[in-house]
PDB file of N, CA and C in Angstrom:
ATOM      1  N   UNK A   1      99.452 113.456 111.633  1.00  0.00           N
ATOM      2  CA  UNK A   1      99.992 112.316 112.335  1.00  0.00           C
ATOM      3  C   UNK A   1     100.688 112.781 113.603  1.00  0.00           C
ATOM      4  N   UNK A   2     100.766 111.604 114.445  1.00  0.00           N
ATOM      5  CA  UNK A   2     101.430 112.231 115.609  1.00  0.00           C
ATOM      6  C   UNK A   2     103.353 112.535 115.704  1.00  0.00           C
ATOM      7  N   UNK A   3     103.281 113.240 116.698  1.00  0.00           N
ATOM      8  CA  UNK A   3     105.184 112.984 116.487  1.00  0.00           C
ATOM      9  C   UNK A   3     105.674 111.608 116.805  1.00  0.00           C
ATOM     10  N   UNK A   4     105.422 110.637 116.535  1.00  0.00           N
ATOM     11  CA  UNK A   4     105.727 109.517 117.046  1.00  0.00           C
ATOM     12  C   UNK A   4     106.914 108.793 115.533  1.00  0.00           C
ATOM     13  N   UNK A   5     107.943 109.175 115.398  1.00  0.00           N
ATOM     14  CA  UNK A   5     108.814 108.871 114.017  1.00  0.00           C
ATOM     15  C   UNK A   5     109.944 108.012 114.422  1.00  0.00           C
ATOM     16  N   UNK A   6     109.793 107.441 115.067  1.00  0.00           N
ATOM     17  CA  UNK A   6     111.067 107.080 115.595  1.00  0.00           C
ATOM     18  C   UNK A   6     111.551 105.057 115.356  1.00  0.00           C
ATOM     19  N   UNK A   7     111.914 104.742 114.901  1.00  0.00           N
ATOM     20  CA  UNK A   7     112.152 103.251 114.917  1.00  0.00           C
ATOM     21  C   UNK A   7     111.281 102.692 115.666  1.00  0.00           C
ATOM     22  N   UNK A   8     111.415 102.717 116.482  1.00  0.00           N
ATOM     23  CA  UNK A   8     110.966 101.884 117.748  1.00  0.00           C
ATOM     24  C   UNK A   8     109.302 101.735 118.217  1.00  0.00           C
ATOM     25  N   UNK A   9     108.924 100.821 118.371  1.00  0.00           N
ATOM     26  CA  UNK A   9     107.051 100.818 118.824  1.00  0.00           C
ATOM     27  C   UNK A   9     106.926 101.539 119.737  1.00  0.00           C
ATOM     28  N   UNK A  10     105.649 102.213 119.577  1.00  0.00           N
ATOM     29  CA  UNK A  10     104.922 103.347 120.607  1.00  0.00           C
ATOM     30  C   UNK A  10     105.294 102.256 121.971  1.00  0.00           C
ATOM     31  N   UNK A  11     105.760 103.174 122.961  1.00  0.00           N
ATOM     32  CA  UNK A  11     105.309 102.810 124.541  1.00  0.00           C
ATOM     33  C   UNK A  11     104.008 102.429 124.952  1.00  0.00           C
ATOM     34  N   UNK A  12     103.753 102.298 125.933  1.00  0.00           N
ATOM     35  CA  UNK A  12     102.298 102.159 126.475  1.00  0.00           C
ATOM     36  C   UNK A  12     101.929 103.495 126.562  1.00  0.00           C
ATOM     37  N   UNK A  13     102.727 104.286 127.517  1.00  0.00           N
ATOM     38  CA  UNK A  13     102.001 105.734 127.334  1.00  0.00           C
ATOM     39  C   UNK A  13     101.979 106.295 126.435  1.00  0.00           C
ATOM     40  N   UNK A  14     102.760 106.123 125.517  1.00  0.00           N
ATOM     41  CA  UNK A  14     102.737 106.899 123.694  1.00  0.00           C
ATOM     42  C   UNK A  14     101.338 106.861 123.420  1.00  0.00           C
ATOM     43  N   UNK A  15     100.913 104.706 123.739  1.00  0.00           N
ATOM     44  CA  UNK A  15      99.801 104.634 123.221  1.00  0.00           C
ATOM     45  C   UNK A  15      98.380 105.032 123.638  1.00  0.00           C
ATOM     46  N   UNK A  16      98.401 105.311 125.544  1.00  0.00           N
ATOM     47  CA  UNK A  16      97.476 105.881 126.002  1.00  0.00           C
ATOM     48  C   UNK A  16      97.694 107.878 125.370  1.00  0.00           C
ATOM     49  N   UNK A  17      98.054 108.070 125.266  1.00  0.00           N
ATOM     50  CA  UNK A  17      98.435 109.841 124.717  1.00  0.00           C
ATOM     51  C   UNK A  17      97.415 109.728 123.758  1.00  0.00           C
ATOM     52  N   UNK A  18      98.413 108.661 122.780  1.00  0.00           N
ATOM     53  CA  UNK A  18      97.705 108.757 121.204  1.00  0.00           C
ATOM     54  C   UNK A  18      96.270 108.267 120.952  1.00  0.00           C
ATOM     55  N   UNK A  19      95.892 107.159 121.904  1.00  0.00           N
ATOM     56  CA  UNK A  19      94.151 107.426 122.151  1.00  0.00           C
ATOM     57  C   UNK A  19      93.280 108.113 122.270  1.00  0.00           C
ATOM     58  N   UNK A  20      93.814 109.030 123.545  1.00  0.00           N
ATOM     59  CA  UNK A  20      93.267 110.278 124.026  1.00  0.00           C
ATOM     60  C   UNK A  20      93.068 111.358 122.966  1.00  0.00           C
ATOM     61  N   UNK A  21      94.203 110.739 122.535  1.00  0.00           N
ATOM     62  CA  UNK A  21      94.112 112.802 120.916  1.00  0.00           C
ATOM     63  C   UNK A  21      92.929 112.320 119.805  1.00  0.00           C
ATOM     64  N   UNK A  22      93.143 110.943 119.654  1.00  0.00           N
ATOM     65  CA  UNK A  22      92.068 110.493 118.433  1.00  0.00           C
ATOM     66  C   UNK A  22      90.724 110.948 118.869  1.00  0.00           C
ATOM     67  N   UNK A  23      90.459 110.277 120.383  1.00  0.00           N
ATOM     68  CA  UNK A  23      89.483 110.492 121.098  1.00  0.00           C
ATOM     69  C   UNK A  23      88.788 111.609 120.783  1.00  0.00           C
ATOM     70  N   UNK A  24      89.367 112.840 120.944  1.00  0.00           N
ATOM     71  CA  UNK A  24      89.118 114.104 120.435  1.00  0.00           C
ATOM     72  C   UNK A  24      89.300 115.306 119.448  1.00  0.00           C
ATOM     73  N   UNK A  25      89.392 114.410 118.303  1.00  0.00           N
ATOM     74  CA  UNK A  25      89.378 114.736 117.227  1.00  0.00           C
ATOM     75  C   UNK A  25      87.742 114.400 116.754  1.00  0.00           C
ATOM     76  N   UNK A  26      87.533 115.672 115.857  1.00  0.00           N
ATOM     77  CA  UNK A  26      85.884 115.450 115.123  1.00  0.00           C
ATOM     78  C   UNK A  26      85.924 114.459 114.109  1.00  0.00           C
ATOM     79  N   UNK A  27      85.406 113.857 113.512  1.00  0.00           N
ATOM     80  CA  UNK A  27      84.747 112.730 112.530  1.00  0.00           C
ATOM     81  C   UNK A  27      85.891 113.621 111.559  1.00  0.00           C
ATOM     82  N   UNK A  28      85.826 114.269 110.619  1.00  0.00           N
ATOM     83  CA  UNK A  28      86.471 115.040 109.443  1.00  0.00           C
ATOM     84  C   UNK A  28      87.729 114.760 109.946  1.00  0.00           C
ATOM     85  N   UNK A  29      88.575 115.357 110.955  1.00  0.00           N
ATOM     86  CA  UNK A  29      89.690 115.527 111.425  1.00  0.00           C
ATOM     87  C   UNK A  29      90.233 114.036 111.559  1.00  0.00           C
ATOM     88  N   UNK A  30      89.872 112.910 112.761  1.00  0.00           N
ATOM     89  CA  UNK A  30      90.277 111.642 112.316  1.00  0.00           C
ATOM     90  C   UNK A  30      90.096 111.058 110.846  1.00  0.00           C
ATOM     91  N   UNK A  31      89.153 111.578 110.196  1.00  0.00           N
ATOM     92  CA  UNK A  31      89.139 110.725 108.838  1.00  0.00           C
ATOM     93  C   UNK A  31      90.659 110.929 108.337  1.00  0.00           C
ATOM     94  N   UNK A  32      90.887 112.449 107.997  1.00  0.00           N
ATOM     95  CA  UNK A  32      92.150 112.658 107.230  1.00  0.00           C
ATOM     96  C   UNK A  32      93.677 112.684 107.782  1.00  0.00           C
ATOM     97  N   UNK A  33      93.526 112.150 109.400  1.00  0.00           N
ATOM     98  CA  UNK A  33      94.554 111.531 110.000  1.00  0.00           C
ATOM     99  C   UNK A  33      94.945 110.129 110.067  1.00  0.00           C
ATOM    100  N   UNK A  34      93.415 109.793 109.899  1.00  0.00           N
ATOM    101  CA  UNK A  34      93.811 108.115 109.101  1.00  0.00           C
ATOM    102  C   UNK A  34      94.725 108.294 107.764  1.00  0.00           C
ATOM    103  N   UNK A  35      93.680 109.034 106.858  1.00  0.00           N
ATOM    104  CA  UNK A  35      94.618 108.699 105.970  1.00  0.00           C
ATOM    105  C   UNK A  35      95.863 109.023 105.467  1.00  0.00           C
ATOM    106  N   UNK A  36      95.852 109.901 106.137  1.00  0.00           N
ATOM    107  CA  UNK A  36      97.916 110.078 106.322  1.00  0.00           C
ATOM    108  C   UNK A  36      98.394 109.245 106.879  1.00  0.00           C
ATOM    109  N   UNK A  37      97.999 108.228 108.163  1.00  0.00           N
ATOM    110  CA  UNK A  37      98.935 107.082 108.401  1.00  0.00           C
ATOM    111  C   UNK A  37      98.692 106.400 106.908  1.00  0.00           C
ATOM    112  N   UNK A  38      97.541 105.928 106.669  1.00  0.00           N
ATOM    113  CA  UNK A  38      97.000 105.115 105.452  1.00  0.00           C
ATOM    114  C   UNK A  38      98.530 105.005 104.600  1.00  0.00           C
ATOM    115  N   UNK A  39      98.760 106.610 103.851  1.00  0.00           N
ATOM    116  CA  UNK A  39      99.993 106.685 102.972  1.00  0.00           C
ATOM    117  C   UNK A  39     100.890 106.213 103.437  1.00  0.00           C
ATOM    118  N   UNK A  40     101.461 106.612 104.978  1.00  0.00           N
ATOM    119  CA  UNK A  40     102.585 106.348 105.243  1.00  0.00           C
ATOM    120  C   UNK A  40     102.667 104.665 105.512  1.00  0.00           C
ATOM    121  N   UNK A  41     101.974 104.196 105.568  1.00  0.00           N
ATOM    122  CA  UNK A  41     101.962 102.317 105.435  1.00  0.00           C
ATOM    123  C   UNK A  41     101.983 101.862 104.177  1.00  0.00           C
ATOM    124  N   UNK A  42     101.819 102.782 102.844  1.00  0.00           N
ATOM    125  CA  UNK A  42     102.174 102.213 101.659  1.00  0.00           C
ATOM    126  C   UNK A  42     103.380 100.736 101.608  1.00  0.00           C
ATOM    127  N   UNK A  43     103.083 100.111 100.994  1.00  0.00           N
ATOM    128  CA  UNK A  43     104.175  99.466 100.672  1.00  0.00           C
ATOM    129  C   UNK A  43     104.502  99.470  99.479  1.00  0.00           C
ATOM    130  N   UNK A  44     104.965 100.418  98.716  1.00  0.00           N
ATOM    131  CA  UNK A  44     105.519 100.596  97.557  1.00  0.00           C
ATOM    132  C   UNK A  44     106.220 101.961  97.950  1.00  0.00           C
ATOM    133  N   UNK A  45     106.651 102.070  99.183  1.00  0.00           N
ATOM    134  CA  UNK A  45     107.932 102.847  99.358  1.00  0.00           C
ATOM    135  C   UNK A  45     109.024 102.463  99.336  1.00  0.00           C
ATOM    136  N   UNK A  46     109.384 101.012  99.013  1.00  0.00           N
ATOM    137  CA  UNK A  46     110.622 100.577  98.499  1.00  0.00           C
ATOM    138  C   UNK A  46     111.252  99.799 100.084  1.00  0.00           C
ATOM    139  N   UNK A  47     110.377 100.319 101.197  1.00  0.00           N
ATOM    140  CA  UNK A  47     110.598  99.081 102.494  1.00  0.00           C
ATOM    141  C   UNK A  47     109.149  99.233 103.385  1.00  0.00           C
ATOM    142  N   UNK A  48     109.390  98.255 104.343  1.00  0.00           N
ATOM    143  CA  UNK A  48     108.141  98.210 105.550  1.00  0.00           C
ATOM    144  C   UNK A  48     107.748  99.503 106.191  1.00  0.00           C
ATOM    145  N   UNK A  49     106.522  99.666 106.421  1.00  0.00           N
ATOM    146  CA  UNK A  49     106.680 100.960 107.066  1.00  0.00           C
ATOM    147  C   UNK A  49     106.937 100.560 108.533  1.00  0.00           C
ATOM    148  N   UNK A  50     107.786 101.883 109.270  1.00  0.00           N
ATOM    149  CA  UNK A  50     107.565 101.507 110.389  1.00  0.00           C
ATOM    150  C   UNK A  50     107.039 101.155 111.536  1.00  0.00           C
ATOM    151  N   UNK A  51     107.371 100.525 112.394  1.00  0.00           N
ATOM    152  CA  UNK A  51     106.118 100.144 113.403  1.00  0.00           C
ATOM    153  C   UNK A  51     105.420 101.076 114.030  1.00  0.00           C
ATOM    154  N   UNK A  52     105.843 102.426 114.235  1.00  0.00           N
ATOM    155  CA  UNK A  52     105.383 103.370 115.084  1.00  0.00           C
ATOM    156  C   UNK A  52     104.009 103.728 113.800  1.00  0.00           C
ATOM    157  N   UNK A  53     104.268 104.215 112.477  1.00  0.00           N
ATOM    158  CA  UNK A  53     103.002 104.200 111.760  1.00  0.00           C
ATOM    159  C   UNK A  53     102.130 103.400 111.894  1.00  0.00           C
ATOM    160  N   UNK A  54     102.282 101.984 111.540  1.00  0.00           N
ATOM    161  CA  UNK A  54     101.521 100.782 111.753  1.00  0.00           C
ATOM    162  C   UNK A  54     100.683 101.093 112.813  1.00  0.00           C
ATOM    163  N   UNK A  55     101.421 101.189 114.199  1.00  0.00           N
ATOM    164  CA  UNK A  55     100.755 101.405 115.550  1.00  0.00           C
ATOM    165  C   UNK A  55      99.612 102.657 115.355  1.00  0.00           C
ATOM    166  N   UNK A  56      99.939 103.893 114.912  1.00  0.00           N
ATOM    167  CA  UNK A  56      98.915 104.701 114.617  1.00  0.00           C
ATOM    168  C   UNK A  56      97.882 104.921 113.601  1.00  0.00           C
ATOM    169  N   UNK A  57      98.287 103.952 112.521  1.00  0.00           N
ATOM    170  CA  UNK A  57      97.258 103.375 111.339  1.00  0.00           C
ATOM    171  C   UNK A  57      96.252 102.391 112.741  1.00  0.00           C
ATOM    172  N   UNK A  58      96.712 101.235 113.447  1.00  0.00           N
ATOM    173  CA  UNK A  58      95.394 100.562 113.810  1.00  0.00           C
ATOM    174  C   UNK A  58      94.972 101.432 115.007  1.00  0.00           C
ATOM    175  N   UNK A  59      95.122 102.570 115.781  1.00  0.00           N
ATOM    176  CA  UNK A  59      94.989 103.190 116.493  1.00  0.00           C
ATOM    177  C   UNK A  59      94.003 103.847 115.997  1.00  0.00           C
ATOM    178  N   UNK A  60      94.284 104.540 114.885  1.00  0.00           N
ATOM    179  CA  UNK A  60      93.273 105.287 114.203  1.00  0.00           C
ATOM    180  C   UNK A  60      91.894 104.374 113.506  1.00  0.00           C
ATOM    181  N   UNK A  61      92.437 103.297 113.007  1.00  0.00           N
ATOM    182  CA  UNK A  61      90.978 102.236 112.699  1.00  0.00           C
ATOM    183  C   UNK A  61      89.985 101.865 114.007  1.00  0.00           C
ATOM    184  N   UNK A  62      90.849 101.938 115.303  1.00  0.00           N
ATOM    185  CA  UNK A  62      90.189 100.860 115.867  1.00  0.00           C
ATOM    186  C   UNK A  62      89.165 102.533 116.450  1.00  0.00           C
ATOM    187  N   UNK A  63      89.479 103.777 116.857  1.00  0.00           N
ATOM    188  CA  UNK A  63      88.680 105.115 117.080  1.00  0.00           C
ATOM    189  C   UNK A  63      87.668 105.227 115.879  1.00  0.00           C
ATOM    190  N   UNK A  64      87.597 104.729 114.543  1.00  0.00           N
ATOM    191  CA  UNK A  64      87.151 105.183 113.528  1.00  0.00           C
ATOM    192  C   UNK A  64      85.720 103.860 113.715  1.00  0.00           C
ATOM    193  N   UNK A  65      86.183 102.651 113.741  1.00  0.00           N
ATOM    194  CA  UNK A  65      85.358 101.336 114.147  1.00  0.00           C
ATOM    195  C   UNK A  65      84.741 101.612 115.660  1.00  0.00           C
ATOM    196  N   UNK A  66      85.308 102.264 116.545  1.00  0.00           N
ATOM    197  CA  UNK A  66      84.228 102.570 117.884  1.00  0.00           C
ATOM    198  C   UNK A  66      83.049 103.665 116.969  1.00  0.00           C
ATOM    199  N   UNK A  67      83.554 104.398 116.753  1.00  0.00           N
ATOM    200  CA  UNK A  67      82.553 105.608 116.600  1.00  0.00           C
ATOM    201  C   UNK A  67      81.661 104.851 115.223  1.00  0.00           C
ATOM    202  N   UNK A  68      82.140 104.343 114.894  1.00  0.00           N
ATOM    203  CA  UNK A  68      80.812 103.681 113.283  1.00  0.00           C
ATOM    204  C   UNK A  68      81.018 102.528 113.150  1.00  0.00           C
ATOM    205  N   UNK A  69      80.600 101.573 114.358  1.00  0.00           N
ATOM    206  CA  UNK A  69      80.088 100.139 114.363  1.00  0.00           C
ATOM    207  C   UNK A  69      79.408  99.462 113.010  1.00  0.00           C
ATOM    208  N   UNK A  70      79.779  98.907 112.493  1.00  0.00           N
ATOM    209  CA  UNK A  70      79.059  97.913 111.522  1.00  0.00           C
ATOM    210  C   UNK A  70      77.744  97.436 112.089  1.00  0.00           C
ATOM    211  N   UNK A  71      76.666  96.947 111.856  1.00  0.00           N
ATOM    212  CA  UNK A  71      75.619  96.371 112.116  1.00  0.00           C
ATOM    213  C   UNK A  71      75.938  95.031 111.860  1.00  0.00           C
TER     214      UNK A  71
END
């Protein structure tokens, strides 16, 4: 996951950065960076996860949905 831990929602440039890195990550490598946000959005950690995860959970879906379009 990225260093992004902080309360507060990714910036715009957080979020252009954090595009760019998904961008270039291989198929294997984004898979298992999804799913470490994946965990960290649990909700049975006893509260919400934070927004900065959230932001890099759909960050990481929406790189994972470019590269393997549904038909």
């Amino acid at each position: 996951m990225a260093d992004y831990t902080g309360e507060d929602p990714l910036t715009t440039e957080q979020l252009v950065e954090l595009r760019a890195r998904l961008q270039k990550m291989k198929d294997p490598e984004l898979q298992s960076w999804y799913e470490a946000c994946l965990q960290m959005c649990r909700l049975d950690r006893g509260r919400p996860p934070r927004a900065t995860y959230v932001q890099q959970l759909v960050q990481g879906w929406r790189e994972l949905q470019r590269r393997h379009p549904k038909n």
